[in-house]
PDB file of N, CA and C in Angstrom:
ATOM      1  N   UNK A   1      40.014  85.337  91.053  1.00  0.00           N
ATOM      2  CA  UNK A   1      39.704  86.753  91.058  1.00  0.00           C
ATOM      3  C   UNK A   1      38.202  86.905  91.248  1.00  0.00           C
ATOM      4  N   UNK A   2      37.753  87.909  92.380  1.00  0.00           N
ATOM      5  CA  UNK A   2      36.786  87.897  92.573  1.00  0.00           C
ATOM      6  C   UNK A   2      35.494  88.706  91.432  1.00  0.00           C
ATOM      7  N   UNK A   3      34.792  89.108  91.233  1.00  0.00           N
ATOM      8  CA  UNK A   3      33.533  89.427  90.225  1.00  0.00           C
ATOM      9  C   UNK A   3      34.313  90.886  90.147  1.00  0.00           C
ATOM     10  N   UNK A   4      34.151  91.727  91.434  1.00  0.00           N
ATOM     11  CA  UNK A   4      34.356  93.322  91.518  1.00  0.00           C
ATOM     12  C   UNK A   4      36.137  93.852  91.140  1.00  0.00           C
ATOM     13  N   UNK A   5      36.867  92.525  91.255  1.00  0.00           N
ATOM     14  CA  UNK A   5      38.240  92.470  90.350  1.00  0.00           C
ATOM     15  C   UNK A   5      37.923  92.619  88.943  1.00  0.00           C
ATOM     16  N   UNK A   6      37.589  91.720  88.857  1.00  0.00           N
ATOM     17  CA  UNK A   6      36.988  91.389  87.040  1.00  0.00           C
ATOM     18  C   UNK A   6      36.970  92.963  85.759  1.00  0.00           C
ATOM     19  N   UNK A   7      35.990  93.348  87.103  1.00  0.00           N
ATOM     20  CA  UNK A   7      35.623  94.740  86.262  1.00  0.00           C
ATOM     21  C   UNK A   7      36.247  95.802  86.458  1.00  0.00           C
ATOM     22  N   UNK A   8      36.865  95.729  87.359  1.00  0.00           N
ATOM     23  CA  UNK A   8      37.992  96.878  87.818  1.00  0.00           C
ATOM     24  C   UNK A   8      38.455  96.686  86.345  1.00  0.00           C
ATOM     25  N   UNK A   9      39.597  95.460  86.741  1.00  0.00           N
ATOM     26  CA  UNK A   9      40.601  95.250  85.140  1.00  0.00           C
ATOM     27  C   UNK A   9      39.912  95.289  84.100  1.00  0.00           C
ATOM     28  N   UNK A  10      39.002  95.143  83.557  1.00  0.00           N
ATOM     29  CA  UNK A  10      38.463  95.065  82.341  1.00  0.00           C
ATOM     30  C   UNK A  10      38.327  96.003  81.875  1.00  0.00           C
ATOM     31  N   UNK A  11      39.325  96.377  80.445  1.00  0.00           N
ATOM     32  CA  UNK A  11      39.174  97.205  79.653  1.00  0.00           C
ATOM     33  C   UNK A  11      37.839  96.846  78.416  1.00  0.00           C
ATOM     34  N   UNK A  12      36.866  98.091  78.821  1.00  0.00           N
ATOM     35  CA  UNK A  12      35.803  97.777  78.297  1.00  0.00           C
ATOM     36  C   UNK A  12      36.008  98.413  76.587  1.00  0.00           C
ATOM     37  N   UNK A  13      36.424  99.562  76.122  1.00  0.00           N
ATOM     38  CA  UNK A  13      36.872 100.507  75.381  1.00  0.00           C
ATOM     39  C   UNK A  13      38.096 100.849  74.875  1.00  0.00           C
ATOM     40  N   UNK A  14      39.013  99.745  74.522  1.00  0.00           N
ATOM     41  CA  UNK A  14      40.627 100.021  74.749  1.00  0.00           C
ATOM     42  C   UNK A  14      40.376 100.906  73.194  1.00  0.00           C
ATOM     43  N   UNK A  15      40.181 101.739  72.421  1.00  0.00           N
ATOM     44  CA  UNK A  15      40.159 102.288  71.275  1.00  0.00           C
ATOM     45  C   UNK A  15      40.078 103.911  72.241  1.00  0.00           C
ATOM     46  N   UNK A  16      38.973 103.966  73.300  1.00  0.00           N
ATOM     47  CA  UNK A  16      39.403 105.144  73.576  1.00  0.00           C
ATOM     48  C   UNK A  16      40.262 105.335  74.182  1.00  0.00           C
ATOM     49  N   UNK A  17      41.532 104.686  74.821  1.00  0.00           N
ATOM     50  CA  UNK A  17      42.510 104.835  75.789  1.00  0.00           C
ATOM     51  C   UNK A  17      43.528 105.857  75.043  1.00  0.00           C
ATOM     52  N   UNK A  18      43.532 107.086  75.591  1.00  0.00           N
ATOM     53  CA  UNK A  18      44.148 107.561  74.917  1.00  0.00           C
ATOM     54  C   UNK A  18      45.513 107.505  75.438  1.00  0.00           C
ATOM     55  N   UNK A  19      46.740 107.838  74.610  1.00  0.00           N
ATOM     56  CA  UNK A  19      48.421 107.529  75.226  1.00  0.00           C
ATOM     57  C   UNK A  19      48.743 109.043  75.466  1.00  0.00           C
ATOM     58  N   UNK A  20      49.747 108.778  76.377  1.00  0.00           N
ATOM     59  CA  UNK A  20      49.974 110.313  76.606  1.00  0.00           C
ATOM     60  C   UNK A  20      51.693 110.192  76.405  1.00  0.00           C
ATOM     61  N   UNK A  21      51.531 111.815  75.801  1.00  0.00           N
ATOM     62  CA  UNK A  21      52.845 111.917  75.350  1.00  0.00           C
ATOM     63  C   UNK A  21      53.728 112.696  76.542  1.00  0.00           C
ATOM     64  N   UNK A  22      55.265 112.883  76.213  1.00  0.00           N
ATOM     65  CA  UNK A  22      56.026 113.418  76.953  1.00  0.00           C
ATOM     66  C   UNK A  22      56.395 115.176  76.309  1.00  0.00           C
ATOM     67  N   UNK A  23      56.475 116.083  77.184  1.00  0.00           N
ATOM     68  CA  UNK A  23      56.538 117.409  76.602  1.00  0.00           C
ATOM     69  C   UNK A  23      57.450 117.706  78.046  1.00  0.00           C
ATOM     70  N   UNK A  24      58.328 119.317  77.977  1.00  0.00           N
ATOM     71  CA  UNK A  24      58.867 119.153  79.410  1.00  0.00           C
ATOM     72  C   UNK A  24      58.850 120.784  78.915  1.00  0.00           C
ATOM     73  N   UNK A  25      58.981 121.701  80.081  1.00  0.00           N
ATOM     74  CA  UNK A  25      58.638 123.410  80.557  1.00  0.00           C
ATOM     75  C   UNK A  25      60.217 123.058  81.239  1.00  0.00           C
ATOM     76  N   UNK A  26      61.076 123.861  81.005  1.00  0.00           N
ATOM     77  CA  UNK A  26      62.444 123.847  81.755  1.00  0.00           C
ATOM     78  C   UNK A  26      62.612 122.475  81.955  1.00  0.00           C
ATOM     79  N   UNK A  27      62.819 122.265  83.456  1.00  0.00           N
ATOM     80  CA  UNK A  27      63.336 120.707  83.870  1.00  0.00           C
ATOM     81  C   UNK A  27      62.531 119.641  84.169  1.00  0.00           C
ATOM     82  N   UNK A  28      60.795 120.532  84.438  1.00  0.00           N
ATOM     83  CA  UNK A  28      59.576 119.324  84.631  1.00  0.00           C
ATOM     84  C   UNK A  28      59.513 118.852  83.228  1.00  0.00           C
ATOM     85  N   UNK A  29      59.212 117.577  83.469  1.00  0.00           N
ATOM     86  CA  UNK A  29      58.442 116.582  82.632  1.00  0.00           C
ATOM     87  C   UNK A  29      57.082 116.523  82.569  1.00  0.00           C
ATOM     88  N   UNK A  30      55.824 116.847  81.476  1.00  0.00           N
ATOM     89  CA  UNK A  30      54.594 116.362  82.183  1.00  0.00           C
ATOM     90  C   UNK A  30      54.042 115.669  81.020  1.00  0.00           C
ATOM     91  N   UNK A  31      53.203 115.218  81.062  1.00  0.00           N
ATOM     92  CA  UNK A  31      52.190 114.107  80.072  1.00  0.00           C
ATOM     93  C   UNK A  31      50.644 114.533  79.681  1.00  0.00           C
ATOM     94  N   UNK A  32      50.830 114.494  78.410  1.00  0.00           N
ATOM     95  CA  UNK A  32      49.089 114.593  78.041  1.00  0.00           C
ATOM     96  C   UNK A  32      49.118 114.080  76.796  1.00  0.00           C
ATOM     97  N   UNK A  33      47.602 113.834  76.258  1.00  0.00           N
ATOM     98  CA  UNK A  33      47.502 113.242  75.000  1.00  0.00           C
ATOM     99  C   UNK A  33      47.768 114.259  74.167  1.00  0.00           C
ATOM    100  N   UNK A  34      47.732 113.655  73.078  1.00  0.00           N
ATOM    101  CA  UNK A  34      48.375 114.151  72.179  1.00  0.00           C
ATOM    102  C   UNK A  34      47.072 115.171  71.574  1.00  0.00           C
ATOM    103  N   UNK A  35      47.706 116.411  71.228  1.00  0.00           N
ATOM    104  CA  UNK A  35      46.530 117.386  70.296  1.00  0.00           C
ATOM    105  C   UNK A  35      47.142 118.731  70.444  1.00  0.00           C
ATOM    106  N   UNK A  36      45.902 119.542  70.554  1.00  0.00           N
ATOM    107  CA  UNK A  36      46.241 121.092  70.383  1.00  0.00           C
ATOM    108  C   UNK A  36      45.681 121.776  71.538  1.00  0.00           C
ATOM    109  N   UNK A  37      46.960 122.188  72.406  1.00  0.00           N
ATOM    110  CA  UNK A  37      45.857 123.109  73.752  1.00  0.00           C
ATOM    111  C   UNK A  37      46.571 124.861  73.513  1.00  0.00           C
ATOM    112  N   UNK A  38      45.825 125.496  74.468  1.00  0.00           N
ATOM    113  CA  UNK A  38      46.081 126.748  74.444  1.00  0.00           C
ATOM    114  C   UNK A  38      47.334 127.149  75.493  1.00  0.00           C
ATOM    115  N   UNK A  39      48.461 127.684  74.868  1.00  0.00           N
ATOM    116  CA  UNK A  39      49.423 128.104  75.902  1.00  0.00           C
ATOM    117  C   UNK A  39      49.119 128.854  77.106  1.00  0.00           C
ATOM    118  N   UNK A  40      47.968 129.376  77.402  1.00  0.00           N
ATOM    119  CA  UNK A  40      47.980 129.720  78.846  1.00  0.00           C
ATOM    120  C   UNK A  40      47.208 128.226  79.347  1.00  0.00           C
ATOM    121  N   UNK A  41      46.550 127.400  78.787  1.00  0.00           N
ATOM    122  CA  UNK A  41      46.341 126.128  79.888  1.00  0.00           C
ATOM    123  C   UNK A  41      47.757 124.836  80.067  1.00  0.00           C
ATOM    124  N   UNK A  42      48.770 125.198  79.369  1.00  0.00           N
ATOM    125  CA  UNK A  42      49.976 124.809  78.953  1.00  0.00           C
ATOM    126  C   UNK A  42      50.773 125.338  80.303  1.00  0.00           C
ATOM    127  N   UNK A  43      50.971 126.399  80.492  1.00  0.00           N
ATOM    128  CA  UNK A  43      51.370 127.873  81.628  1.00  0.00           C
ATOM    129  C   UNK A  43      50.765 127.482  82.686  1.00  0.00           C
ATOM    130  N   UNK A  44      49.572 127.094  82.785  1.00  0.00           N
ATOM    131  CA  UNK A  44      48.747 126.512  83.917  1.00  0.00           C
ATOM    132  C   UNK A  44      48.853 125.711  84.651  1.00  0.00           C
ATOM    133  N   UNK A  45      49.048 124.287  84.000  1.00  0.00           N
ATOM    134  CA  UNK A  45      49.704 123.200  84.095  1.00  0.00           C
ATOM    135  C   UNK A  45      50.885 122.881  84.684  1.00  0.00           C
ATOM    136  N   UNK A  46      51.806 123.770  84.170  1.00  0.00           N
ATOM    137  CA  UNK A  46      53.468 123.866  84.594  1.00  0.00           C
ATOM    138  C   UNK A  46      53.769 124.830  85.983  1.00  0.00           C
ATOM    139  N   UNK A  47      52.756 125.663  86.297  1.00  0.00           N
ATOM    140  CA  UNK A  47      52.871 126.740  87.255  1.00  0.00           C
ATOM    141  C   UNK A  47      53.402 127.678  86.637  1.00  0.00           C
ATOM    142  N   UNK A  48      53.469 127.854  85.656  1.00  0.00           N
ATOM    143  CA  UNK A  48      54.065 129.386  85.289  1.00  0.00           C
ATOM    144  C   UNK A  48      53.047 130.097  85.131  1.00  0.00           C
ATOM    145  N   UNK A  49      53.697 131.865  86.322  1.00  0.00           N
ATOM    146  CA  UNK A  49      53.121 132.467  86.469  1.00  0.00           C
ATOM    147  C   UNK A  49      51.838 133.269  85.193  1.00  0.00           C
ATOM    148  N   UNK A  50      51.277 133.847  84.996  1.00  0.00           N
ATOM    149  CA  UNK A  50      50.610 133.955  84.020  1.00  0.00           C
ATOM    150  C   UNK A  50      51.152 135.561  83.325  1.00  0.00           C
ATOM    151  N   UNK A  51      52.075 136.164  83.829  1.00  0.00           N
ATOM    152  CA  UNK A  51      52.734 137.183  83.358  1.00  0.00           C
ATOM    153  C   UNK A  51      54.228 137.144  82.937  1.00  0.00           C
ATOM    154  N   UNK A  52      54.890 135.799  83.245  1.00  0.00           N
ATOM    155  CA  UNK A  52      55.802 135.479  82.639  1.00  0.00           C
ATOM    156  C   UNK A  52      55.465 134.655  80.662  1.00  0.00           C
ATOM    157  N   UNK A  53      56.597 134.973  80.298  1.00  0.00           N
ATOM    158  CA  UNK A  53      56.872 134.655  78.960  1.00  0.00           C
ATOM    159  C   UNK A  53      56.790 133.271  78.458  1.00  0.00           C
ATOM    160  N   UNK A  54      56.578 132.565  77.951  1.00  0.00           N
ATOM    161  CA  UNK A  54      56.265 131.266  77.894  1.00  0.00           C
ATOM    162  C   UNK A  54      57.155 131.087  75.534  1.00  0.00           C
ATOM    163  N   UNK A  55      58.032 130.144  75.561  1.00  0.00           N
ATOM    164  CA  UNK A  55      58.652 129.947  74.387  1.00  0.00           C
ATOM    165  C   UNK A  55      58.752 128.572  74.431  1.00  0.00           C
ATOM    166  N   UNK A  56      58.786 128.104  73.136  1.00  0.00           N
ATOM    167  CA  UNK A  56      59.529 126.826  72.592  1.00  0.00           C
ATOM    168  C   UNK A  56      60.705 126.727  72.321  1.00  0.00           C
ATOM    169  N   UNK A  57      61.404 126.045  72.527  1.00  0.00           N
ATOM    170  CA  UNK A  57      62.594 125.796  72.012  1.00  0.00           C
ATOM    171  C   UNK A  57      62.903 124.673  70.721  1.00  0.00           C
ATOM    172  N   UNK A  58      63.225 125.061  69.729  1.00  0.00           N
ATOM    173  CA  UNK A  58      63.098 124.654  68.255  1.00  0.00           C
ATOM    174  C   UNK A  58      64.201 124.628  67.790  1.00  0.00           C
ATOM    175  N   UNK A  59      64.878 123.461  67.413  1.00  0.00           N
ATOM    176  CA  UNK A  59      66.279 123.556  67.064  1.00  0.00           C
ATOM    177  C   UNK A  59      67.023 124.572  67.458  1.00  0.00           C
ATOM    178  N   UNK A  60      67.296 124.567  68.645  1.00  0.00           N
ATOM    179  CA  UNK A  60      68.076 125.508  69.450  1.00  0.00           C
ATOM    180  C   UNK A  60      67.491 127.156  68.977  1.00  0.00           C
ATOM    181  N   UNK A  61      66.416 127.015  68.617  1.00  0.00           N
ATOM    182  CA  UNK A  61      65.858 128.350  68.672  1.00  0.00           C
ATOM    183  C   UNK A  61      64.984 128.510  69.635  1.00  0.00           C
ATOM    184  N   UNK A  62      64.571 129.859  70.079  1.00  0.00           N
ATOM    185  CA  UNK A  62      63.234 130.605  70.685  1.00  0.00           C
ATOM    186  C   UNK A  62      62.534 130.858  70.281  1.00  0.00           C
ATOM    187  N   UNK A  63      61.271 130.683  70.411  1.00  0.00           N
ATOM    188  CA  UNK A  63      59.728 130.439  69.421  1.00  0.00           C
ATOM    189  C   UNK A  63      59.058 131.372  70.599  1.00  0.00           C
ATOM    190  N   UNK A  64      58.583 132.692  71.347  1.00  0.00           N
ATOM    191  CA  UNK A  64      58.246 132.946  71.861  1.00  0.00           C
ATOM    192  C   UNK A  64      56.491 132.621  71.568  1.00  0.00           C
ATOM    193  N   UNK A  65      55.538 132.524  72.425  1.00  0.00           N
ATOM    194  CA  UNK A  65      54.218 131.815  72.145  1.00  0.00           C
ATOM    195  C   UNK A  65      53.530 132.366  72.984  1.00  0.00           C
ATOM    196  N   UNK A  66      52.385 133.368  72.253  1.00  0.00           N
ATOM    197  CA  UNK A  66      51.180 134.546  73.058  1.00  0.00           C
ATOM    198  C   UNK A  66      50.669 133.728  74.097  1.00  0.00           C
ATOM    199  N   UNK A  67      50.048 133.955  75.278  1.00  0.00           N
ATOM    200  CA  UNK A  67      49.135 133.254  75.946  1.00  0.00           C
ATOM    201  C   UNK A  67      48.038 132.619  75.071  1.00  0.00           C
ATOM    202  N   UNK A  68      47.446 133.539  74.136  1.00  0.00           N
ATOM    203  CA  UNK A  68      46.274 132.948  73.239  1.00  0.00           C
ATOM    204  C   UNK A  68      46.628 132.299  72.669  1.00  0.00           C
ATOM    205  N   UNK A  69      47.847 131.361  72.015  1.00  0.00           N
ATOM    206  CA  UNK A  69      47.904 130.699  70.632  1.00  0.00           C
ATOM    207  C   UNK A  69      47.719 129.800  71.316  1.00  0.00           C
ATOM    208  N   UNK A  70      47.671 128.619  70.390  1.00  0.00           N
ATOM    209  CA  UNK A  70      47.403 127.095  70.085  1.00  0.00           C
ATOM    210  C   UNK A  70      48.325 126.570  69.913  1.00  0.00           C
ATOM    211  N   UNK A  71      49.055 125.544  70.672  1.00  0.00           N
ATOM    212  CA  UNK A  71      50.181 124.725  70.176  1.00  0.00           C
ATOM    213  C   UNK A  71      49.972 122.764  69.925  1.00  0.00           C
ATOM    214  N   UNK A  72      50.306 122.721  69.130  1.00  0.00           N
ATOM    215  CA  UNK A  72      50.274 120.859  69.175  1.00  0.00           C
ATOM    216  C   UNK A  72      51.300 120.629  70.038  1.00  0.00           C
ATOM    217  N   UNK A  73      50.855 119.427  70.808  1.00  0.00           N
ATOM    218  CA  UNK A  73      51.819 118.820  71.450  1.00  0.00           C
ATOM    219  C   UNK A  73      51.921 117.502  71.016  1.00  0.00           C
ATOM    220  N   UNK A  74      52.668 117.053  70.407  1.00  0.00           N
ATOM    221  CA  UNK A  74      52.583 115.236  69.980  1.00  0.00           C
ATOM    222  C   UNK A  74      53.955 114.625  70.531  1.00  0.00           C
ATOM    223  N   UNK A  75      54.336 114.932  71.468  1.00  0.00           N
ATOM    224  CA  UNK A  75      55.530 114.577  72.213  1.00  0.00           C
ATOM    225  C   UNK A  75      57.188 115.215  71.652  1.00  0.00           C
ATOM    226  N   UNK A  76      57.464 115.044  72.721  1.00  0.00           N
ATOM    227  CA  UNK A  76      59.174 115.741  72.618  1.00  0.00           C
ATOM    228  C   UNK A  76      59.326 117.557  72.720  1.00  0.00           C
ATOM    229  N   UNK A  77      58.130 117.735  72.596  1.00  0.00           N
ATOM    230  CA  UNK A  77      58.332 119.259  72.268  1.00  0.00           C
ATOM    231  C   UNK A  77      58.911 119.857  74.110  1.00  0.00           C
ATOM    232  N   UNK A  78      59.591 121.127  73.759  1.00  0.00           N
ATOM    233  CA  UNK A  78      60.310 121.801  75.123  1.00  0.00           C
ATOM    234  C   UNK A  78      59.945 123.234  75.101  1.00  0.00           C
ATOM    235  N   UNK A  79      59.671 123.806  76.207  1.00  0.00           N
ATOM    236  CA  UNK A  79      59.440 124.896  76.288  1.00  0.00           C
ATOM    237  C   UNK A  79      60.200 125.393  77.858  1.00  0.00           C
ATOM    238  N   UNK A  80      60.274 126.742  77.979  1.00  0.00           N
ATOM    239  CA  UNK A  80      60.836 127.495  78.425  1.00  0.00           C
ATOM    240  C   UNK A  80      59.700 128.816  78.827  1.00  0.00           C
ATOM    241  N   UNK A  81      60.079 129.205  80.349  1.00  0.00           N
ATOM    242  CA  UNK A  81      59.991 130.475  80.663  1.00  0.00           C
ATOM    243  C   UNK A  81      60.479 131.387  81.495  1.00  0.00           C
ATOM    244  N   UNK A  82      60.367 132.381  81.359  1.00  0.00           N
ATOM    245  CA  UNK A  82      61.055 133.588  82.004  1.00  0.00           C
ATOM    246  C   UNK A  82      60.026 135.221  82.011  1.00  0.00           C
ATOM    247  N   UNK A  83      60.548 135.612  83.057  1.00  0.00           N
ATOM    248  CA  UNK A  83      59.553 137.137  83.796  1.00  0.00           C
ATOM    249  C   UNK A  83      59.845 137.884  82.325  1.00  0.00           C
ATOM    250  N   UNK A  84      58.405 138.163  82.118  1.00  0.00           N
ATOM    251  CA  UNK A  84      58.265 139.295  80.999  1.00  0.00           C
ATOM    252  C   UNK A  84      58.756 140.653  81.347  1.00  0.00           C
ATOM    253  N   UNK A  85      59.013 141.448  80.410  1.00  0.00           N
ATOM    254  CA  UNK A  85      59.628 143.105  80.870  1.00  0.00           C
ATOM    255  C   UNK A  85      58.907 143.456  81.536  1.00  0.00           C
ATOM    256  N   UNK A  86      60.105 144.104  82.549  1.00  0.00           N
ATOM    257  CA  UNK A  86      59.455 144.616  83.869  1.00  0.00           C
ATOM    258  C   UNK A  86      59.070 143.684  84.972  1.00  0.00           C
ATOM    259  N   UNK A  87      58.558 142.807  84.998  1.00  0.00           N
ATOM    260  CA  UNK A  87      58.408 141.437  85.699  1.00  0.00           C
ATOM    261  C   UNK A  87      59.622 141.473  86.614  1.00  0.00           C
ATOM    262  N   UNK A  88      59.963 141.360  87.672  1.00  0.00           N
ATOM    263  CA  UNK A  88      60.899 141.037  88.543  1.00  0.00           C
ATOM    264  C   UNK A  88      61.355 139.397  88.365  1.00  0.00           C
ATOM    265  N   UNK A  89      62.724 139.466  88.677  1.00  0.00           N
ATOM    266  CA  UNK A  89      63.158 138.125  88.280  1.00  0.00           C
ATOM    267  C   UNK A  89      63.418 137.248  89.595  1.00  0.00           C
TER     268      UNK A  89
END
């Protein structure tokens, strides 16, 4: 292996590698580390429009979730959306 291999592979920092978890919006799947983001950069992410409704799904419940709140994501969590009132479907 040549020198400029070497350092490619070389994990210099493996403590900051962060793991990314699994979360899914309807039928996409997407990945991020684990923490607390804001449901409209959540909405962002997934393509949902920014005037549609954005919910969790929680033991077969609906958790509807403001654009402004804060959600943890530490994997498994599901969410759901659909055109807010009035919103054309």
């Amino acid at each position: 292996m040549n020198q400029l291999s070497k350092n490619v592979c070389e994990i210099k920092n493996p403590e900051k590698i962060e793991e990314l978890v699994e979360f899914s919006v309807g039928e996409k799947k997407f990945y991020l580390p684990q923490g607390f983001y804001l449901v409209r950069d959540l909405k962002r992410l997934a393509g949902v429009p920014e005037c549609h409704l954005f919910a969790e799904i929680r033991d077969g419940k609906v958790d509807a979730k403001p654009s402004d709140d804060a959600t943890h994501i530490c994997g498994g969590e599901k969410f759901c959306s659909y055109p807010g009132k009035g919103d054309a479907s």
